[in-house]
Protein backbone atom coordinates (compact mmCIF):
# COMPACT_ATOMS: atom_id res chain seq x y z
CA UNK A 1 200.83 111.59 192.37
CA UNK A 2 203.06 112.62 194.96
CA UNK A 3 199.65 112.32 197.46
CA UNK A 4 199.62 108.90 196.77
CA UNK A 5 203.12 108.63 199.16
CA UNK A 6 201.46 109.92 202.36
CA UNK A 7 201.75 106.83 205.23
CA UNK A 8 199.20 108.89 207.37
CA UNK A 9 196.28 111.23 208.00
CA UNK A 10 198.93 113.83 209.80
CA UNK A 11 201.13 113.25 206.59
CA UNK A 12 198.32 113.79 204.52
CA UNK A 13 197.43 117.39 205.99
CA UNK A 14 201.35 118.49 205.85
CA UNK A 15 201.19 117.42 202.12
CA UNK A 16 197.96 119.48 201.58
CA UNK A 17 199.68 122.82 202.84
CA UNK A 18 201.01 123.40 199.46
CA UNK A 19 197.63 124.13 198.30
CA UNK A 20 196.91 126.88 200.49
CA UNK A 21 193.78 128.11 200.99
CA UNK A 22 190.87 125.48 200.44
CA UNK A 23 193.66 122.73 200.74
CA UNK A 24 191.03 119.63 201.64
CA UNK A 25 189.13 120.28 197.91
CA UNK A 26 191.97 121.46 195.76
CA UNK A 27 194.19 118.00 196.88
CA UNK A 28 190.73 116.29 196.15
CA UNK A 29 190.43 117.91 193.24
CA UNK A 30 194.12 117.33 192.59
CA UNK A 31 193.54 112.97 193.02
CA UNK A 32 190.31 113.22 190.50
CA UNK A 33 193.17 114.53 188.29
CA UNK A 34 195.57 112.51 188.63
CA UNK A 35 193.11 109.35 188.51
CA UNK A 36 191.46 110.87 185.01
CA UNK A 37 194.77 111.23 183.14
CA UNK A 38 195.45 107.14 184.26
CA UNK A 39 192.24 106.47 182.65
CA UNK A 40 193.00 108.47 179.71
CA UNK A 41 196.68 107.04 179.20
CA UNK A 42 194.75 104.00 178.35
CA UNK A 43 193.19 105.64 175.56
CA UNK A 44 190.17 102.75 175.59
CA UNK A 45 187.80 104.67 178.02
CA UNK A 46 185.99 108.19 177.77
CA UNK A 47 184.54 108.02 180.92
CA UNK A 48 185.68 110.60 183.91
CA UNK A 49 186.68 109.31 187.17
CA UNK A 50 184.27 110.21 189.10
CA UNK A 51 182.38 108.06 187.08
CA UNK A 52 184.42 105.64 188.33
CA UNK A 53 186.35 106.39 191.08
CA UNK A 54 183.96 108.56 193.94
CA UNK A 55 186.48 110.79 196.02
CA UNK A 56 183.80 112.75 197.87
CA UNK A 57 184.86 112.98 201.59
CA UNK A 58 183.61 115.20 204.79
CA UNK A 59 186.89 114.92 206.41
CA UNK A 60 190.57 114.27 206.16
CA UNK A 61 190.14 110.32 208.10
CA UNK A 62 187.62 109.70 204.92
CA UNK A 63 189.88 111.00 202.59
CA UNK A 64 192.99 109.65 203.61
CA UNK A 65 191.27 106.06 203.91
CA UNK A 66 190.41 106.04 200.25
CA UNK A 67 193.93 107.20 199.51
CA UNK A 68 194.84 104.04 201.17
CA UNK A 69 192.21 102.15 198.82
CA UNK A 70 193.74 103.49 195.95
CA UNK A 71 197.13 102.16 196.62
CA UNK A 72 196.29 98.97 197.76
CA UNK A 73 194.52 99.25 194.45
CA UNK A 74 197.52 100.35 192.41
CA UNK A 75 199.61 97.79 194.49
CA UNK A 76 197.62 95.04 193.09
CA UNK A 77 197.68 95.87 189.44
CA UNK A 78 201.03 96.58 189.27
CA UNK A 79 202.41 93.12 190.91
CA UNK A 80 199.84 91.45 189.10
CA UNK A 81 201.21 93.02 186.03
CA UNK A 82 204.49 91.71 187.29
CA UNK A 83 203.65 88.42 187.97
CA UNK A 84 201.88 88.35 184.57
CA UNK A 85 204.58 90.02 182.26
CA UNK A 86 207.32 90.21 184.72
CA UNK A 87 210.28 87.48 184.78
CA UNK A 88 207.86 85.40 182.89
CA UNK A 89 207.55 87.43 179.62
CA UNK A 90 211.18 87.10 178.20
CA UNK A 91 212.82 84.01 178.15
CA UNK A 92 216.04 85.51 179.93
CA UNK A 93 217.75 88.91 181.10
CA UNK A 94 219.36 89.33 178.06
CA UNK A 95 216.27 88.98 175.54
CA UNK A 96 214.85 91.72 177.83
CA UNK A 97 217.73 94.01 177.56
CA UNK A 98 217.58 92.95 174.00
CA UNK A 99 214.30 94.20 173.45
CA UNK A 100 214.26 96.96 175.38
CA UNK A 101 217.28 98.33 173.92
CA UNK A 102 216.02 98.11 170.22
CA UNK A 103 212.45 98.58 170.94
CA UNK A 104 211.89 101.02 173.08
CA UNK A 105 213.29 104.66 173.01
CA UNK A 106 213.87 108.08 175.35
CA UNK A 107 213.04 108.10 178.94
CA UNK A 108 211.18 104.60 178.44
CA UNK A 109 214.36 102.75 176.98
CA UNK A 110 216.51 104.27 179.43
CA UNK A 111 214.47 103.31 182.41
CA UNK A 112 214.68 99.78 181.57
CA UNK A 113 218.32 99.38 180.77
CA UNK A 114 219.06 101.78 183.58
CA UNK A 115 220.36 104.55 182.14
CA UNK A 116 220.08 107.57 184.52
CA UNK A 117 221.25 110.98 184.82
CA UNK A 118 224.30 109.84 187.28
CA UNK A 119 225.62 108.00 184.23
CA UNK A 120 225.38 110.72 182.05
CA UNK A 121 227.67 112.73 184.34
CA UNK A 122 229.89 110.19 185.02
CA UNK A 123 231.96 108.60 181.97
CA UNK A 124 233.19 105.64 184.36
CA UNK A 125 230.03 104.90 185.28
CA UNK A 126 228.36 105.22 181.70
CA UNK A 127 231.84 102.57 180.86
CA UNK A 128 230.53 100.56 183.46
CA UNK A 129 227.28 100.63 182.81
CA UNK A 130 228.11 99.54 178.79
CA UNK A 131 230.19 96.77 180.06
CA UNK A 132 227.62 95.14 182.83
CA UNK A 133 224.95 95.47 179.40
CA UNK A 134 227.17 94.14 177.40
CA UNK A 135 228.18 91.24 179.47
CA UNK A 136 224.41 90.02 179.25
CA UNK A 137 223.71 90.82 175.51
CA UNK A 138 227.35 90.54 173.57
CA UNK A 139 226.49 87.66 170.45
CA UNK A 140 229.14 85.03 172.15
CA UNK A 141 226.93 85.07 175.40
CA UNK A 142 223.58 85.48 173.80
CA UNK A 143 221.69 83.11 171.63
CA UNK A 144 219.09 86.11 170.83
CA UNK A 145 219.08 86.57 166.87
CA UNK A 146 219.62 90.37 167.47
CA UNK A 147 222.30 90.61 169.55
CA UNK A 148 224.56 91.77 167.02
CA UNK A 149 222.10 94.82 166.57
CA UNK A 150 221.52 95.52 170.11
CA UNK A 151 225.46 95.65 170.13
CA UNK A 152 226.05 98.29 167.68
CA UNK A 153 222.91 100.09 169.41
CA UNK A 154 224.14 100.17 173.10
CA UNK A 155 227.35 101.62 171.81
CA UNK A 156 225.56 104.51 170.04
CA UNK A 157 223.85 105.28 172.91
CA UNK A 158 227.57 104.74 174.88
CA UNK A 159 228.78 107.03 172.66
CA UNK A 160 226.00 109.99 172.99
CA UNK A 161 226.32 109.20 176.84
CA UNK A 162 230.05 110.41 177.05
CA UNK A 163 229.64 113.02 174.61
């Protein structure tokens, strides 16, 4: 959704030259895709986008206004997501970490306790990282019933990190 970055109409057209020939429909046809596999990833609606969403436009001014729409659109959700789940959800950092640490796995898990590809490259920084996590979640800071596990988890993942 790379389209979805563009901060202007000239912007747009530069993006669009990676299409080629019949750039204007292909990048349309490109959003419609992009907006059908969000719909999808809910798995609660059959419906197509452009049942929903309408991306028909004569000209790049039309088009690139809508891509505005969208991510005003998109900017709403997601801080209203934030503002509903957001700081609000757990009742402190190190529940979160807790929870995301035991909960969740792969890239989803290591988004949210910041594990990134720099860290995997970089044993001082994967120590660091451990020790900043474990400063939140270690059983003598947190009250959180599953520290203890969280513990033994972050240093498995520690240990496949410097591996």
């Amino acid at each position: 959704m790379e389209w979805l970055n563009v901060e202007s109409k000239e912007e747009l057209i530069k993006y669009s030259q990676k299409y080629g020939k019949y750039k204007f429909n292909k990048l349309k046809d490109d959003i419609r895709r992009d907006i059908d596999n969000i719909i999808k990833d809910t798995n609660r609606y059959s419906i197509s986008s452009k049942n929903v969403i309408n991306m028909a436009a004569k000209d790049w001014n039309v088009l690139f206004e809508k891509i505005c729409i969208l991510k005003e659109i998109f900017y709403k959700a997601e801080n209203d997501a934030n503002s509903l789940y957001g700081n609000n959800y757990f009742k402190s950092k190190s529940d979160e970490l807790i929870f995301y640490i035991l909960e969740l796995s792969g890239k989803a898990r290591n988004k949210k306790i910041g594990l990134n590809e720099e860290i995997f490259a970089d044993k001082n920084l994967a120590k660091k990282w451990r020790n900043q996590i474990l400063q939140k979640i270690h059983p003598d800071i947190s009250k959180n019933p599953k520290a203890d596990e969280a513990v033994i988890k972050l240093e498995q993942l520690y240990e496949l990190v410097i591996k």
